[in-house]
N, C-alpha and C. Protein backbone atom coordinates (compact mmCIF):
# COMPACT_ATOMS: atom_id res chain seq x y z
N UNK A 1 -12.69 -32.10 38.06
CA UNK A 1 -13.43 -31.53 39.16
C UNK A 1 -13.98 -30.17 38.75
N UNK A 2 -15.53 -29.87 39.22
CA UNK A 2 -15.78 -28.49 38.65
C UNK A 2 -15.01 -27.39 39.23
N UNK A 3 -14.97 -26.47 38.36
CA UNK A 3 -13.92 -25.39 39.69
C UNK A 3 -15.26 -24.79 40.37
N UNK A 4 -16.44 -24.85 40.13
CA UNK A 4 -16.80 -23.94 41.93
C UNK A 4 -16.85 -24.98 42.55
N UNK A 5 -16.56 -26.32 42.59
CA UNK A 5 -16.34 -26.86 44.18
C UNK A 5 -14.95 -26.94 44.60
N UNK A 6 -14.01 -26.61 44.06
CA UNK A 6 -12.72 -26.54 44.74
C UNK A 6 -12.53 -25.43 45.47
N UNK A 7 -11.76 -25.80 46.48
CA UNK A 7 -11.77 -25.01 47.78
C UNK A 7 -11.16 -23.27 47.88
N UNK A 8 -11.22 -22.52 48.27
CA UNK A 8 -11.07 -21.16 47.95
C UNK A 8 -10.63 -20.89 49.37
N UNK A 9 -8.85 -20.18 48.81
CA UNK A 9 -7.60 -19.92 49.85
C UNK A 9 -7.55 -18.64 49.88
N UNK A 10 -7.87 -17.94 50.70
CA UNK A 10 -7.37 -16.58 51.29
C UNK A 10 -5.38 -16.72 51.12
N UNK A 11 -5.05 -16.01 50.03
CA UNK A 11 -3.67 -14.96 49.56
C UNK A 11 -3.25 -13.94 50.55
N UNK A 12 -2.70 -14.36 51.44
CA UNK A 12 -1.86 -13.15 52.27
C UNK A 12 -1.16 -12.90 51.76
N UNK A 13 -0.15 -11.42 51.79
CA UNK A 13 0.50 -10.99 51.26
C UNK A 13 1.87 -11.61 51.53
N UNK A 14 2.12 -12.51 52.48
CA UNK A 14 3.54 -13.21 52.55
C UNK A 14 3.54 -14.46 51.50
N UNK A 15 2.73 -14.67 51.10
CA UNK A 15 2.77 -15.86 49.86
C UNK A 15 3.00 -15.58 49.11
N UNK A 16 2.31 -14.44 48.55
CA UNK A 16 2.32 -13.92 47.37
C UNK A 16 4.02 -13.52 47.19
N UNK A 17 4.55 -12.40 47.81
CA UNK A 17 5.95 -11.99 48.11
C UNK A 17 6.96 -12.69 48.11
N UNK A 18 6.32 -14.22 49.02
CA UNK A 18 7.30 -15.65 48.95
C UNK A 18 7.70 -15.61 47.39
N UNK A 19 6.31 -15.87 46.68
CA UNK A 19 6.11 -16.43 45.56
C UNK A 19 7.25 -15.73 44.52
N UNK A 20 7.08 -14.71 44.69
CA UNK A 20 7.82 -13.66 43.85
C UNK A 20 9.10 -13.77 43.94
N UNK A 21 9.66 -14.09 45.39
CA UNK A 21 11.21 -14.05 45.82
C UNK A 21 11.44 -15.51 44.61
N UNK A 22 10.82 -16.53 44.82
CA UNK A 22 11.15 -17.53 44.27
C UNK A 22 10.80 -18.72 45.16
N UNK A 23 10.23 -18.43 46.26
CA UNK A 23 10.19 -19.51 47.32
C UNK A 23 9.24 -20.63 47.09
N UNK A 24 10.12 -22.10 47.23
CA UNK A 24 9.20 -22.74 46.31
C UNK A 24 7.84 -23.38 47.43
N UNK A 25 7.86 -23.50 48.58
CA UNK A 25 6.56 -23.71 49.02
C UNK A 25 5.32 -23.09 48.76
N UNK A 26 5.87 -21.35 48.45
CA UNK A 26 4.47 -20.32 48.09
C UNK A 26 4.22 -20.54 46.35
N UNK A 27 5.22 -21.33 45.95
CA UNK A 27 4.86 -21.75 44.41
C UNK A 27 3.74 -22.80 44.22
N UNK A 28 4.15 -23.52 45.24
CA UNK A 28 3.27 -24.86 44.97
C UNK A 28 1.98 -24.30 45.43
N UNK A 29 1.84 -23.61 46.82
CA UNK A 29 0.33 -23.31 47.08
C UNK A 29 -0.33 -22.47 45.63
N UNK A 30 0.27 -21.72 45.10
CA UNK A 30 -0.39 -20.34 44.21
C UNK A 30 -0.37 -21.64 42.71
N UNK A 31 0.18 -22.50 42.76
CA UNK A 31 0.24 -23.44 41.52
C UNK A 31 -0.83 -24.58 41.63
N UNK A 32 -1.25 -24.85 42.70
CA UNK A 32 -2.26 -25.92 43.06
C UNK A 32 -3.68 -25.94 43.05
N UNK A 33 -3.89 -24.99 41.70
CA UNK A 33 -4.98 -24.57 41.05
C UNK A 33 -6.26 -24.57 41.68
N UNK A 34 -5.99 -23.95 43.10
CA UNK A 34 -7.09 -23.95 44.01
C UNK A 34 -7.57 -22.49 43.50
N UNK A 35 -8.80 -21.65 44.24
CA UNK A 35 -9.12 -20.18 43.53
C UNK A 35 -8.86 -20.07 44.78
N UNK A 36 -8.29 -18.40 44.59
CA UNK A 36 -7.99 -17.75 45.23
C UNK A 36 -8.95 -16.23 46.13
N UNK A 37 -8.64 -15.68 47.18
CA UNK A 37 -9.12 -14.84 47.23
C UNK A 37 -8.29 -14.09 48.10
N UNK A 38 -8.22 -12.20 47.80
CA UNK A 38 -7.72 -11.47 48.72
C UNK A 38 -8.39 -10.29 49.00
N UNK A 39 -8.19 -9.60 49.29
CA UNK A 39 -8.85 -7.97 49.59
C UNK A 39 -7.97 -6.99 49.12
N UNK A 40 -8.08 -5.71 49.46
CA UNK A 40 -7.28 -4.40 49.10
C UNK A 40 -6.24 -3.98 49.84
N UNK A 41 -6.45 -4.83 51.50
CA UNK A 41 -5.12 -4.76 51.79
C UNK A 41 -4.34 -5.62 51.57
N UNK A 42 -4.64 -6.64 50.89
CA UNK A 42 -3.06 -7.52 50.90
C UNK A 42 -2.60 -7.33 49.61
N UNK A 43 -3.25 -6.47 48.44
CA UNK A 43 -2.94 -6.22 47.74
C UNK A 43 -2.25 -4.92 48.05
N UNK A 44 -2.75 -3.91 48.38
CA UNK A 44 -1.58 -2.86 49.12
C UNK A 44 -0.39 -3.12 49.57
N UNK A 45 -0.31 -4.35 50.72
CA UNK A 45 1.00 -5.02 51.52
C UNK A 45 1.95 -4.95 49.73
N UNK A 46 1.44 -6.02 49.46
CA UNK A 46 1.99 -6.75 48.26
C UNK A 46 2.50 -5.35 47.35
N UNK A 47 1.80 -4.74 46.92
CA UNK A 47 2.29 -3.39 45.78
C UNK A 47 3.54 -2.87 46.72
N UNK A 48 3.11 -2.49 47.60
CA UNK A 48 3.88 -1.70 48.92
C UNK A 48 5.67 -2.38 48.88
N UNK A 49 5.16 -3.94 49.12
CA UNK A 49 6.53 -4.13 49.67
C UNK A 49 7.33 -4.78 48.85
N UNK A 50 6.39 -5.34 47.37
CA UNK A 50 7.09 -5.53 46.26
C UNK A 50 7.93 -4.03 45.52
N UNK A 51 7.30 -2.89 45.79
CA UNK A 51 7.42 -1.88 45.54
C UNK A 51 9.39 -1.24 46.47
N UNK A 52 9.01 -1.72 47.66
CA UNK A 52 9.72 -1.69 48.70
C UNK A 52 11.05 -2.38 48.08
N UNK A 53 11.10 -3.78 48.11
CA UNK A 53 12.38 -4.23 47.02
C UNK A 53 12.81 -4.34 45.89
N UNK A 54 12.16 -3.65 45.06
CA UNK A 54 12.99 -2.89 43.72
C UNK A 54 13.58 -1.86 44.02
N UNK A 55 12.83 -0.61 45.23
CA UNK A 55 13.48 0.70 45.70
C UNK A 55 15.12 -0.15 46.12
N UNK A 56 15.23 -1.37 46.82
CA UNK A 56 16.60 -1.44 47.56
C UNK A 56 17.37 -2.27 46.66
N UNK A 57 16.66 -3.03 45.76
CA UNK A 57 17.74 -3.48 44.35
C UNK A 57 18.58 -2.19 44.13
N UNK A 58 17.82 -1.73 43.37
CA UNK A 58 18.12 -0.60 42.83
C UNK A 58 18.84 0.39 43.40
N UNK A 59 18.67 1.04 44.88
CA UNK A 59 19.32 2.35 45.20
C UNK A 59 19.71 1.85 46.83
N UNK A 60 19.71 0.47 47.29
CA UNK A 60 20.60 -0.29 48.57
C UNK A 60 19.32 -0.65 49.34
N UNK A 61 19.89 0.26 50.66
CA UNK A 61 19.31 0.02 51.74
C UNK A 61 18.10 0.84 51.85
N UNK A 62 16.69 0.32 52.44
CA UNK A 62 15.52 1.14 52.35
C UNK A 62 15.31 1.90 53.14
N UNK A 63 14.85 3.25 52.74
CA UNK A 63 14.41 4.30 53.55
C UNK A 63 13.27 5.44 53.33
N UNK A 64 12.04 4.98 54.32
CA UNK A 64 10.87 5.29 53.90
C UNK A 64 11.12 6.84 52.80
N UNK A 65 11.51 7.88 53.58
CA UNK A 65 11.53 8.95 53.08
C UNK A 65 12.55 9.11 51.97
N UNK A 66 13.45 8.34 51.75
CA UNK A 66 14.26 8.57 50.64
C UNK A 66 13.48 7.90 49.78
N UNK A 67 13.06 6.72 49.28
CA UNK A 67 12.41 5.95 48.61
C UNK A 67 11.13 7.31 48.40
N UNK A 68 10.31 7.79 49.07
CA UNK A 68 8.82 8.61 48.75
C UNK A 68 9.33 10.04 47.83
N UNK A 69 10.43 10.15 48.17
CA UNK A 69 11.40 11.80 47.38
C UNK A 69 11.59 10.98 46.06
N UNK A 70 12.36 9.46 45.91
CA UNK A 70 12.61 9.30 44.33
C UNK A 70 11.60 8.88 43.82
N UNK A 71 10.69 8.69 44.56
CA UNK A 71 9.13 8.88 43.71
C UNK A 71 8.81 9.54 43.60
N UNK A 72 8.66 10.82 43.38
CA UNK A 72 8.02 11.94 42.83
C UNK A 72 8.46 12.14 41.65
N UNK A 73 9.80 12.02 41.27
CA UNK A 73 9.98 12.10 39.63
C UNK A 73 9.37 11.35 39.03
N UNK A 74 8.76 10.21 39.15
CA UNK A 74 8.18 8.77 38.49
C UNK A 74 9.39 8.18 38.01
N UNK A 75 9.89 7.52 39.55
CA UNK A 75 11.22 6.52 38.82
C UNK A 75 10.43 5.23 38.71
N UNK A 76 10.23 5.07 37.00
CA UNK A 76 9.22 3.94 36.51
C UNK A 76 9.84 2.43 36.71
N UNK A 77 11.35 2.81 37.03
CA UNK A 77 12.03 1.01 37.61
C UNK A 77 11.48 0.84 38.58
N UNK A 78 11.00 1.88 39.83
CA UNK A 78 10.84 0.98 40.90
C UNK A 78 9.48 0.70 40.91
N UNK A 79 8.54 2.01 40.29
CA UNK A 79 6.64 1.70 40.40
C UNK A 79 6.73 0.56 39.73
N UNK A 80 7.51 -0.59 39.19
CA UNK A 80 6.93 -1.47 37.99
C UNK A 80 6.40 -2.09 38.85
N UNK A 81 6.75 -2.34 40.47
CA UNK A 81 6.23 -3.10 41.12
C UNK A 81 4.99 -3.28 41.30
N UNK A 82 4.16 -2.22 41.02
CA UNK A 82 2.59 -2.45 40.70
C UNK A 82 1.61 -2.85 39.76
N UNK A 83 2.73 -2.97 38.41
CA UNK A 83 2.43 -3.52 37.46
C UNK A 83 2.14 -4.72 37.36
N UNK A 84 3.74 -5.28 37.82
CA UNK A 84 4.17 -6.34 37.98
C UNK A 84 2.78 -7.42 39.37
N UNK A 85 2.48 -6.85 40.22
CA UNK A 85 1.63 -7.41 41.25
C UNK A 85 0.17 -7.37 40.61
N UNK A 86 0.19 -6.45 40.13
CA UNK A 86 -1.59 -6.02 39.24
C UNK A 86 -1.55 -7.25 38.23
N UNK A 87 -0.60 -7.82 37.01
CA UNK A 87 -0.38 -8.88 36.07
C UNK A 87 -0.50 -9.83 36.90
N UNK A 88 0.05 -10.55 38.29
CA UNK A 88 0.24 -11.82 38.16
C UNK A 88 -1.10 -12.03 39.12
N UNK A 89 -1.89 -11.00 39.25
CA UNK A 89 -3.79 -11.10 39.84
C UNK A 89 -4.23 -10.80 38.67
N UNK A 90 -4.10 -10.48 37.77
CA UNK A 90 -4.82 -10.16 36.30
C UNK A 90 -5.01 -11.88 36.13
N UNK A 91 -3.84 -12.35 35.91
CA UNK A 91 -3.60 -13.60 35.60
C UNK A 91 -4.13 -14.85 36.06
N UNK A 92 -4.22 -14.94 37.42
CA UNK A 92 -4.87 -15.50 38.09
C UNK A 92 -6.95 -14.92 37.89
N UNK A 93 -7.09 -14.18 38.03
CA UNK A 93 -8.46 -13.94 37.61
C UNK A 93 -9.00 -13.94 36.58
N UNK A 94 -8.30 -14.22 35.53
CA UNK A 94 -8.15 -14.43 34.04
C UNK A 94 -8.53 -16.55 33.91
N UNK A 95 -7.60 -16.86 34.33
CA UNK A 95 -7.88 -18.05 34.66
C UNK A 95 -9.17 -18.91 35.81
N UNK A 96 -9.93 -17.94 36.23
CA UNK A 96 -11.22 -18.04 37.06
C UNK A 96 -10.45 -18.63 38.39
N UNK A 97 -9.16 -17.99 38.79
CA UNK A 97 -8.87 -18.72 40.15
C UNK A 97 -9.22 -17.26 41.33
């Protein structure tokens, strides 16, 4: 099938996040080599709240203002989360989805 006629899914940021936890329904949608599309906020959500659970791996329970203070040193364990969200849309747009 050519890929510009396959159908093109708006990525909310709860799929994506699913996806990440491991959840396998948001696997199969993000695997079902449909193309994708999102905007800047669900990529924000996504940095934000992937960002959000490495802060509580790492240092427990979340708290806006404690989490924004151990960011100012550049604690680079928890920013990976933007790395980490920026690669797996690199990836996907890499692959023309």
């Amino acid at each position: 099938m050519d890929i510009s006629r396959k159908k093109v899914i708006f990525l909310d940021s709860s799929i994506i996040l699913r996806h990440f936890l491991g959840d396998s329904t948001a696997k199969n949608i993000i695997e079902d080599s449909s193309r994708f599309a999102i905007n800047s906020i669900v990529f924000n959500e996504v940095s934000f709240n992937h960002l959000k659970l490495l802060y509580e791996e790492k240092y427990g329970e979340y708290r806006f203002y404690d989490m924004k203070s151990s960011l100012l040193p550049r604690d680079y364990g928890v920013l990976k989360g933007y790395e980490i969200t920026w690669s797996f849309l690199d990836e996907l747009y890499s692959e023309d989805r």
